[in-house]
Protein backbone atom coordinates (compact mmCIF):
# COMPACT_ATOMS: atom_id res chain seq x y z
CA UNK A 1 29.22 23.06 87.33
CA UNK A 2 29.27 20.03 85.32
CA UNK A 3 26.98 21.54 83.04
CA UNK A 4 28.97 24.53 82.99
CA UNK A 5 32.37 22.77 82.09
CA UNK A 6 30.11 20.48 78.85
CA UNK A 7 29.00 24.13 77.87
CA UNK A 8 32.63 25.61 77.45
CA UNK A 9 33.88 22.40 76.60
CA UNK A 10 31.43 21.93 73.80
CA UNK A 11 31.99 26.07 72.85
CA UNK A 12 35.45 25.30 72.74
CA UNK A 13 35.51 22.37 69.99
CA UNK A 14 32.92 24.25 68.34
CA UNK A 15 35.50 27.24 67.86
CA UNK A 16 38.18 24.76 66.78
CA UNK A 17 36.11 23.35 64.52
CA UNK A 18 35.22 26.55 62.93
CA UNK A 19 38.73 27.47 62.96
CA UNK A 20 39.87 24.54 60.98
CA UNK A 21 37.21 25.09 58.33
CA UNK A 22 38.04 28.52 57.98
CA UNK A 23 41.77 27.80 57.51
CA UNK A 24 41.12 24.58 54.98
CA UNK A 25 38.44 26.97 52.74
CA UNK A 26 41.37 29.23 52.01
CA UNK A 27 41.84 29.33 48.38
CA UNK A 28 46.22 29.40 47.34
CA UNK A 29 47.06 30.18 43.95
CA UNK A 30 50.25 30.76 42.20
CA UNK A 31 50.74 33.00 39.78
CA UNK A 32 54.03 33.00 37.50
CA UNK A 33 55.68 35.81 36.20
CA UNK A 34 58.22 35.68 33.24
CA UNK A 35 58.81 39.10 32.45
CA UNK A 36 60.20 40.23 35.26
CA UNK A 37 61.62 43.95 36.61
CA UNK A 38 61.55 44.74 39.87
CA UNK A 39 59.13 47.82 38.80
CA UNK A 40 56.90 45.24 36.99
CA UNK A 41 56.57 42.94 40.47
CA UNK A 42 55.69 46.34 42.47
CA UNK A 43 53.22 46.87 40.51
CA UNK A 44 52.15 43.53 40.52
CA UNK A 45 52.15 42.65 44.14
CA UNK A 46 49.87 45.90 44.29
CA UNK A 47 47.59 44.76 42.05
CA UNK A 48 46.98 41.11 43.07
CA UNK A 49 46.94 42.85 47.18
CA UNK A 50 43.88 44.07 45.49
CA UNK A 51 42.45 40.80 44.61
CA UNK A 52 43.10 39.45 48.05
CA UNK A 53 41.56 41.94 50.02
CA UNK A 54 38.35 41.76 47.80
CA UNK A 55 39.10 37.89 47.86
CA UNK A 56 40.07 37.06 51.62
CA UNK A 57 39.71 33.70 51.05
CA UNK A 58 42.36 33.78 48.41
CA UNK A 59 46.17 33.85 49.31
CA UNK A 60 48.19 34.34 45.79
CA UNK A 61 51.97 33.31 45.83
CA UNK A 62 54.13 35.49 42.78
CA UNK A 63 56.81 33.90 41.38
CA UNK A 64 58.67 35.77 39.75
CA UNK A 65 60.88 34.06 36.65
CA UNK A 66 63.96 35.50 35.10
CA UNK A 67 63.21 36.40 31.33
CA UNK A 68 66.23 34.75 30.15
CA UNK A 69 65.56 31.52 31.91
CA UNK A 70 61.77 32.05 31.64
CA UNK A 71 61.03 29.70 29.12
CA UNK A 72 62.99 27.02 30.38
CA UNK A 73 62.08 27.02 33.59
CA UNK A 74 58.30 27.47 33.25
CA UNK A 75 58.77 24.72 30.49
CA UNK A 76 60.21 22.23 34.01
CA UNK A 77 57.91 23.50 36.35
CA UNK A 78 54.74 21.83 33.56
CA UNK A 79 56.43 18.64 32.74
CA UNK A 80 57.57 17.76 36.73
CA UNK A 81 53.46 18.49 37.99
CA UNK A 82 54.36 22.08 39.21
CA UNK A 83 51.75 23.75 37.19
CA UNK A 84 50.49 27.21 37.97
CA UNK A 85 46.79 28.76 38.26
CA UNK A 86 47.85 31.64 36.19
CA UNK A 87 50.90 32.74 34.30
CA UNK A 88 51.95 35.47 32.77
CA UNK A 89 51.77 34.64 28.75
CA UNK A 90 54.22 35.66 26.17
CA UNK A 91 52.77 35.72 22.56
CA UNK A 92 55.17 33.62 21.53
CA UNK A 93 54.51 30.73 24.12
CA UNK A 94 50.84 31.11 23.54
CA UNK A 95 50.89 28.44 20.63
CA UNK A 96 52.76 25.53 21.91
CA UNK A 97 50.92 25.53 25.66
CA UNK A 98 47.41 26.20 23.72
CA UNK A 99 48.13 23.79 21.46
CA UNK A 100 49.14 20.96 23.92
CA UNK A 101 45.99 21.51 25.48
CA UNK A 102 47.20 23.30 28.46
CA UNK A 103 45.71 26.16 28.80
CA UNK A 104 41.72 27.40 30.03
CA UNK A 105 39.47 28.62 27.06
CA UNK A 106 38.57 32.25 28.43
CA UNK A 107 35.85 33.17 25.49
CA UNK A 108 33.11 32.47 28.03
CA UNK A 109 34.07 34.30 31.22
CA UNK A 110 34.84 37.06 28.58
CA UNK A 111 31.76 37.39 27.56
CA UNK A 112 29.60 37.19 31.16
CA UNK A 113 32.31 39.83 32.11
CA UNK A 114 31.18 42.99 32.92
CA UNK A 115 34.55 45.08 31.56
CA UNK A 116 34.60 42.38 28.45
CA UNK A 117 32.67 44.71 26.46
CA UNK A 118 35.15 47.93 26.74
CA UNK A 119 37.99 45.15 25.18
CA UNK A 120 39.55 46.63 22.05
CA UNK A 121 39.07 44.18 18.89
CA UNK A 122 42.72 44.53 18.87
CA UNK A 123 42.58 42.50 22.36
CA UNK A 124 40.12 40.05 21.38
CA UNK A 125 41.64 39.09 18.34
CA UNK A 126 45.29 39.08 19.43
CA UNK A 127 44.00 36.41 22.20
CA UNK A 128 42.50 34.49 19.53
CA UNK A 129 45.68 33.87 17.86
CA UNK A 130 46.38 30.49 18.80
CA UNK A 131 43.19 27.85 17.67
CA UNK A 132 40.84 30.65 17.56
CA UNK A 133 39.67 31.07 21.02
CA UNK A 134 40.85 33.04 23.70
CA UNK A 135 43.32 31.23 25.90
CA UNK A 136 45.02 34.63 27.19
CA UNK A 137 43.95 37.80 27.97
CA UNK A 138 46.11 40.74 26.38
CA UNK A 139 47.27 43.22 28.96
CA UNK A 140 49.04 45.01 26.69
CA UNK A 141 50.39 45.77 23.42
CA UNK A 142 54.17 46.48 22.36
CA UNK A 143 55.32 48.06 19.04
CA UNK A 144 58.99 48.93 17.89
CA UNK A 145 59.95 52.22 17.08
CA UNK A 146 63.20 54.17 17.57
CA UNK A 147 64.95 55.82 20.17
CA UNK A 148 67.51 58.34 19.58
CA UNK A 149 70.24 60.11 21.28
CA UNK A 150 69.97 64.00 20.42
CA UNK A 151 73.21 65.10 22.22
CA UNK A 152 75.21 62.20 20.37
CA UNK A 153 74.10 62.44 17.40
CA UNK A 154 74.33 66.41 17.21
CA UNK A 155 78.43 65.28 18.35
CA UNK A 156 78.75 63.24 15.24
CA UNK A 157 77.03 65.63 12.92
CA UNK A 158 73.84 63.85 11.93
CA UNK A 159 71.20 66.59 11.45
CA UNK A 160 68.53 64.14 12.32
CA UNK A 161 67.04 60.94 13.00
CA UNK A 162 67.33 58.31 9.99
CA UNK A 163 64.53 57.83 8.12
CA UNK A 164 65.83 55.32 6.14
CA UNK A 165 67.96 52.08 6.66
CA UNK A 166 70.62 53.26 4.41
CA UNK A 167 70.41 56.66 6.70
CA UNK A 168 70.31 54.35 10.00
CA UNK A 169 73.93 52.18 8.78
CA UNK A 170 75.42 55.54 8.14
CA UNK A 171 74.30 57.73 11.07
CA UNK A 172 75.63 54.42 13.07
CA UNK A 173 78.70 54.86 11.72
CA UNK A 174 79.06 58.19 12.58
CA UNK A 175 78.10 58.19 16.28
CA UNK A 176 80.74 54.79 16.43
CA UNK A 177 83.68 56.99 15.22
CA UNK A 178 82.87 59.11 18.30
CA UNK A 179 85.41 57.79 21.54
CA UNK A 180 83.85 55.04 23.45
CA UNK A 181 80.66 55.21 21.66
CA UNK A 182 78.42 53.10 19.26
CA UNK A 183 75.37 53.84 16.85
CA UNK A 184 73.32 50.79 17.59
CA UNK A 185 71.86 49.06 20.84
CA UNK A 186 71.93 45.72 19.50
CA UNK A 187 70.17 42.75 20.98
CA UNK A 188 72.19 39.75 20.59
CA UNK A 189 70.89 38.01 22.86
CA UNK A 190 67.67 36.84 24.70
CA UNK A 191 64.39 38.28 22.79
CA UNK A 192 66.79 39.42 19.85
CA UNK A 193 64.44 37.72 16.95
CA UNK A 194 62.08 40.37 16.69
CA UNK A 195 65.30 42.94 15.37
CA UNK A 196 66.10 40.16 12.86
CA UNK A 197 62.56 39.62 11.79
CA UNK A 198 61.93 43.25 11.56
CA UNK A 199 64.64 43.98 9.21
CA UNK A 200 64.68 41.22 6.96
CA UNK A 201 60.93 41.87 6.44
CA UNK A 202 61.98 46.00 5.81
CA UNK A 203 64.50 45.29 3.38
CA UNK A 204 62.37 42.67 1.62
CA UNK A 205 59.55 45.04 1.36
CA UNK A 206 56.76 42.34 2.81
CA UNK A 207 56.50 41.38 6.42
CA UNK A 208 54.63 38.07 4.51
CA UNK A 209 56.14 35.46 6.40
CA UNK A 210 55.47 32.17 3.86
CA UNK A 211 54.86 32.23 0.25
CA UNK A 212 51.32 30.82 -1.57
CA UNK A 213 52.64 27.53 -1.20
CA UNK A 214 53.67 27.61 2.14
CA UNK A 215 57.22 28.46 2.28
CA UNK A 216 59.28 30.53 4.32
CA UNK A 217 60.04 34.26 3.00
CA UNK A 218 63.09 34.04 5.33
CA UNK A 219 65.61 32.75 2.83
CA UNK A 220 64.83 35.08 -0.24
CA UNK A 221 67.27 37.94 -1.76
CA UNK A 222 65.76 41.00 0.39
CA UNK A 223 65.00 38.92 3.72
CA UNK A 224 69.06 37.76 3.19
CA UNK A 225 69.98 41.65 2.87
CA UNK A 226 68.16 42.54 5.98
CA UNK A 227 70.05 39.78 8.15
CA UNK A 228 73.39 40.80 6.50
CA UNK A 229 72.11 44.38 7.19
CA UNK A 230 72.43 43.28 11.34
CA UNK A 231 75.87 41.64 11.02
CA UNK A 232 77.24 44.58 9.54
CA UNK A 233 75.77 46.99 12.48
CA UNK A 234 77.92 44.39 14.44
CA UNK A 235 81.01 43.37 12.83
CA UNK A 236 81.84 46.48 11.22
CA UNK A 237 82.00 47.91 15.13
CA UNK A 238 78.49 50.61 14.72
CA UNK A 239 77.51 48.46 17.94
CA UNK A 240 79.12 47.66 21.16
CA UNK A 241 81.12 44.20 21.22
CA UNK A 242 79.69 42.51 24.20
CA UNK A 243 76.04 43.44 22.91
CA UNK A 244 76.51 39.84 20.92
CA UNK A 245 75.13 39.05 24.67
CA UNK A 246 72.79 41.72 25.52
CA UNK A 247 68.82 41.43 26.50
CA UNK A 248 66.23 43.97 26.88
CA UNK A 249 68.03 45.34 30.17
CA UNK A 250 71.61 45.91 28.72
CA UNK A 251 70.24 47.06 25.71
CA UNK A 252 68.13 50.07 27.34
CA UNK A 253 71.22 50.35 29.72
CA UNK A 254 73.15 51.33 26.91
CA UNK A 255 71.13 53.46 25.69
CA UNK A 256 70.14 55.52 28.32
CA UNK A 257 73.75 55.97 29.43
CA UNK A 258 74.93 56.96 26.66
CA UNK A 259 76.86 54.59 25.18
CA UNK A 260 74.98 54.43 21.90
CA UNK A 261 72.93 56.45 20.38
CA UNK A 262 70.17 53.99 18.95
CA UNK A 263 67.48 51.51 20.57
CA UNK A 264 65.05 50.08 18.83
CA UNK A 265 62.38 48.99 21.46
CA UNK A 266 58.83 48.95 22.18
CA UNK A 267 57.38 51.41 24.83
CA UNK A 268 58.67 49.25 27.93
CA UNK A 269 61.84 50.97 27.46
CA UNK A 270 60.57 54.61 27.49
CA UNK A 271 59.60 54.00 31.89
CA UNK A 272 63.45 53.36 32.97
CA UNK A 273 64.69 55.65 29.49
CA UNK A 274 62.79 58.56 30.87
CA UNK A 275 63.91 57.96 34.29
CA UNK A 276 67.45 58.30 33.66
CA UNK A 277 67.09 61.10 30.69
CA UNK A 278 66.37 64.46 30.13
CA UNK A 279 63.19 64.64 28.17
CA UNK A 280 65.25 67.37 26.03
CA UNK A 281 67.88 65.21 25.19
CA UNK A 282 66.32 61.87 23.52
CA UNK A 283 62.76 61.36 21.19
CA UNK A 284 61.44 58.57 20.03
CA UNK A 285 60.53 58.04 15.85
CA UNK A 286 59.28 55.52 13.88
CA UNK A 287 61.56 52.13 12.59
CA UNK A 288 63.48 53.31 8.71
CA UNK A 289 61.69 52.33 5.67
CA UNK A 290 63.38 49.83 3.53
CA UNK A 291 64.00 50.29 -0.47
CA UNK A 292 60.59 49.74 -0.66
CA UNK A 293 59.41 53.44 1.39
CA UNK A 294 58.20 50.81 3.65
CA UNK A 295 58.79 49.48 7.47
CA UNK A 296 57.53 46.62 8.81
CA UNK A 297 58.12 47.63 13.21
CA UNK A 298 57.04 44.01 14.92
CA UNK A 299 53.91 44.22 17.65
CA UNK A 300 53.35 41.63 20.25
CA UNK A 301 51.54 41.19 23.55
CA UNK A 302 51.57 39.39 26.89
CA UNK A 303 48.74 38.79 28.84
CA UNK A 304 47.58 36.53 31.81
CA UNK A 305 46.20 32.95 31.05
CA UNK A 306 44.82 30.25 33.33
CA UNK A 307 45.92 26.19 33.23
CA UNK A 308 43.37 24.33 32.88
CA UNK A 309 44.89 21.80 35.70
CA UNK A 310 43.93 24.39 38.40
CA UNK A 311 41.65 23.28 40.98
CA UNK A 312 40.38 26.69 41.81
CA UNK A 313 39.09 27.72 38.14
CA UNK A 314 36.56 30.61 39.34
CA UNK A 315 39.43 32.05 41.87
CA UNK A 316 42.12 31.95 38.87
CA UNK A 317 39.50 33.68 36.36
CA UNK A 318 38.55 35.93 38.93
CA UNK A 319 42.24 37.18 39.65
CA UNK A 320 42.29 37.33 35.53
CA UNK A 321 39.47 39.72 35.21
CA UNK A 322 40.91 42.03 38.17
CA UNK A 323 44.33 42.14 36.90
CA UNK A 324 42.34 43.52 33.07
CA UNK A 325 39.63 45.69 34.59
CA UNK A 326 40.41 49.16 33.11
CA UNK A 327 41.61 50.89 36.38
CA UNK A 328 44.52 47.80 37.28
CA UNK A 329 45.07 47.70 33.41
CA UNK A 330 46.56 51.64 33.58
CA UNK A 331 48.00 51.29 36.32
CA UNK A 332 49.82 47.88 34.72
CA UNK A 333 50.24 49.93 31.36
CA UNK A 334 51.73 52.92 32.48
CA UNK A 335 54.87 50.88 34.93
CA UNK A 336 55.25 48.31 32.21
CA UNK A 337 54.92 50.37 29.12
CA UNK A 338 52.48 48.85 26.90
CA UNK A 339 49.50 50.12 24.76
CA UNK A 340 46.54 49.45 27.23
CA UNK A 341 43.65 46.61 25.72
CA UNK A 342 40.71 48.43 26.43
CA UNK A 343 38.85 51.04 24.23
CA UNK A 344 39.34 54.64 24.67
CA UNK A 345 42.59 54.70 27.37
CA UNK A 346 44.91 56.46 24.69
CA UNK A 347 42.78 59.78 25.83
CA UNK A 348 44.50 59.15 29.17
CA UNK A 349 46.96 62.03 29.81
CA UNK A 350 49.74 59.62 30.67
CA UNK A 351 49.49 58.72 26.76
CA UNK A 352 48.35 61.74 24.88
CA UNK A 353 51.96 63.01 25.19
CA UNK A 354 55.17 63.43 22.74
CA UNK A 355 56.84 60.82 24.28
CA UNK A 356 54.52 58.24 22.78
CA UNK A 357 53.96 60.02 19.54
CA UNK A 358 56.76 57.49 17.82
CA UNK A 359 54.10 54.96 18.38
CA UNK A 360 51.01 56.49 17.66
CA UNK A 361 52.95 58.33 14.31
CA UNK A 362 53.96 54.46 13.46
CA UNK A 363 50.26 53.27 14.14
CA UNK A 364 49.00 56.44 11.78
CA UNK A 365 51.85 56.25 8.88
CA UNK A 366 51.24 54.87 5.62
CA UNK A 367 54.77 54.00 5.31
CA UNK A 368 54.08 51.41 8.34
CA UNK A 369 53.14 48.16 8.74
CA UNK A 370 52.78 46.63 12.06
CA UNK A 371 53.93 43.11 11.63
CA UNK A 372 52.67 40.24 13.81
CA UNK A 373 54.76 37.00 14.81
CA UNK A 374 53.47 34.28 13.25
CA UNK A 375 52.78 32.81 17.22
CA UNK A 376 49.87 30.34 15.87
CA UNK A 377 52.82 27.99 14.88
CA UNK A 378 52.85 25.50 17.82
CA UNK A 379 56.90 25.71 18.15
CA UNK A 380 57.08 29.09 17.43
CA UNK A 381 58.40 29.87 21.09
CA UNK A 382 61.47 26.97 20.58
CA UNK A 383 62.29 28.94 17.23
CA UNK A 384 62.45 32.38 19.12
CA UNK A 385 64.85 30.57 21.78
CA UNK A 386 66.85 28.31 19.20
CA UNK A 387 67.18 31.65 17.42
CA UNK A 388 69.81 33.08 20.27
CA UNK A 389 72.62 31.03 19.38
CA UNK A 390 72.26 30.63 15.74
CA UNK A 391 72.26 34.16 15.87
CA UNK A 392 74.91 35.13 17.83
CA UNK A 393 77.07 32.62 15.78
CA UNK A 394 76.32 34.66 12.47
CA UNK A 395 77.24 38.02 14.37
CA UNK A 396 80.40 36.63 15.28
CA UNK A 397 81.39 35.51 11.49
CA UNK A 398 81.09 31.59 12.02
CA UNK A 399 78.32 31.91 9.87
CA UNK A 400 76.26 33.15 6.72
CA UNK A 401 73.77 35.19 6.27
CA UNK A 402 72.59 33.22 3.29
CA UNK A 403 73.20 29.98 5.91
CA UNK A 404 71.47 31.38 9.12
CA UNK A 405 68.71 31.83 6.21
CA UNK A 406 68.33 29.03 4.97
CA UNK A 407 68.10 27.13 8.20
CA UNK A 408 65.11 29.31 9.68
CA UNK A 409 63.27 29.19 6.36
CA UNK A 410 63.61 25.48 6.75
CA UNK A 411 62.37 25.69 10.39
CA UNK A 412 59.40 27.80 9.88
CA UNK A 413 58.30 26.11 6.46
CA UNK A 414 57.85 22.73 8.52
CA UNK A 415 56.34 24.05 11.47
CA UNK A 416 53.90 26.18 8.62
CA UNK A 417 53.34 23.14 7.22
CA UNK A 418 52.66 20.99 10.27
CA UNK A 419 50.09 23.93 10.98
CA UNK A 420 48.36 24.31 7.95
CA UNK A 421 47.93 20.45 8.05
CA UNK A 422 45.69 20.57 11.29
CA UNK A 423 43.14 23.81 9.79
């Protein structure tokens, strides 16, 4: 009996003790998320239930940031220790956390990857952007073309779509003169710089953001025009008053229900668009051309990147590479609405369809030029945030054109400078 009771007894600490080790070999990571929808965390929580059940050592906590207090808050969460495994990068963060040394190199586990060969250039070199190497992966790509309300602008006369600028003010004006409706979705605030990069670049006819000797293109005659060009959408009433406020959800909001009869957006927009519209009644075409024949639509990406403070590198990697394989990647493309990163996924039925043929007619024009963000600056994520309120103060008359200018020129000839000092 005695013998008996040492063998259970002994059984029993030997379970415990195997217990315990189980429970302290499970991996946690966090994973942050900045540009948040409740579609886009769906699809998320899907994909990373993946992960785990491949990974059942691996528990993955989601949390999920609002956009418009992203940047701040992901900014806190760094400098008080709280430091994520992975995070969902903007392009325009990419800079400032590569270049504080923040962020995991990727090139390698690229490379020993068995999808990383199916990567588009596009992908490769879009992740390269900041220092050269890859500290993010691209999931996605987003380029700006135009939406366009067919009922309302058959209501206000306008035969068709603008193809021009000059075409775009006065089909805006139109629409507006229409009862409790507006031309123009503007984005005033949150994310707004890319409209006011866009069309300074289009009515300057270069989307060259600094001269030969380094300074800012922001501040000449054309790049002037094209800001002016958004604060007379605004003040002259050819968009809705409280859009001096909107993000990307109001702005799509307005769109879809009617209230005006232009967006400008990348192909995010089209999933909650085409959810709340009859394909009949809106298309999609490219951005105007400026007095040059010329357009200069912005493209961007996200993607997932890895701190390099994690303790669980491999794990972190590993949930990388499953969230990019080429199966999770459609899946992410299609709910988000982003170009997908690896080769030969625009045969995919979901995209060889007119509702993306804005995009791919913008991609195949001559008269377009997708322009990239010059992200590589390390402060080029403060700019696009300090850009909100200078903004908004232009749109509501307390400043310039010429002076909102002038004072991003001076910005973004520094930080140019500061750059090209390091190469």
């Amino acid at each position: 009996m005695k013998n008996l009771f040492r063998t259970v007894a002994t059984s029993a600490i030997l379970a415990a003790t195997l217990s315990a080790g189980a429970a302290l070999a499970e991996t946690k990571l966090k994973l942050v998320e900045v540009i948040t929808s409740p579609a886009r965390t769906e699809t998320l929580t899907a994909l990373v239930a993946e992960y785990e059940a491949n990974n059942p050592d691996v528990d993955v906590e989601i949390v999920s940031l609002p956009w418009g207090e992203a940047f701040e808050k992901l900014s806190t969460m760094v400098a008080g220790g709280e430091i994520p495994d992975v995070v969902e990068m903007p392009d325009s963060w990419l800079a400032l956390y590569a270049g504080n040394d923040l962020l995991l190199d990727l090139e390698d586990s690229i490379a020993s990857w068995e999808h990383g060969g199916t990567l588009a250039q596009k992908t490769l070199d879009m992740g390269r952007l900041a220092g050269g190497k890859a500290y993010t992966l691209p999931y996605g790509f987003y380029l700006r073309a135009m939406f366009y309300n067919k009922k309302l602008l058959a209501e206000a006369g306008v035969a068709n779509p603008p193809h021009t600028m000059a075409e775009f003010m006065d089909a805006s004006a139109k629409v507006s003169a229409l009862p409790g409706k507006s031309g123009y979705c503007l984005r005033g605030g949150g994310g707004g710089l890319n409209g006011w990069i866009m069309y300074a670049a289009t009515m300057n006819g270069s989307n060259e953001f600094f001269t030969e000797d380094g300074k800012s293109r922001l501040n000449e005659p054309g790049s002037i025009e094209g800001i002016q060009f958004l604060m007379d959408m605004y003040q002259k009433g050819y968009a809705p008053k409280d859009s001096v406020n909107w993000g990307f959800n109001e702005i799509v909001a307005g769109f879809y229900s009617g209230t005006c009869a232009f967006l400008d957006q990348d192909p995010d927009a089209l999933i909650s668009v085409a959810e709340r519209m009859d394909a009949a009644d809106f298309a999609v075409t490219p951005m105007p051309v400026g007095p040059s024949g010329k357009a200069f639509p912005t493209i961007g990406f996200a993607g997932w990147s890895v701190f390099k403070s994690t303790e669980h590198q491999a794990e972190a990697i590993g949930l990388v590479q499953h969230l990019s394989t080429p199966a999770s990647n459609l899946t992410w493309t299609k709910r988000v609405g982003v170009i997908p990163i690896h080769k030969g996924a625009e045969q995919d039925s979901h995209f060889a369809t007119e509702q993306y043929k804005g995009w791919f007619d913008t991609l195949n024009g001559d008269e377009y030029t997708p322009t990239i963000m010059p992200i590589y600056l390390k402060n080029f994520g403060v700019f696009k945030e300090l850009a909100i309120s200078s903004s908004q103060e232009a749109l509501l008359g307390s400043r310039t054109a010429e002076d909102l200018a002038n004072e991003w020129a001076d910005f973004l000839t520094k930080e140019y400078q500061d750059w090209k000092n390091t190469q």
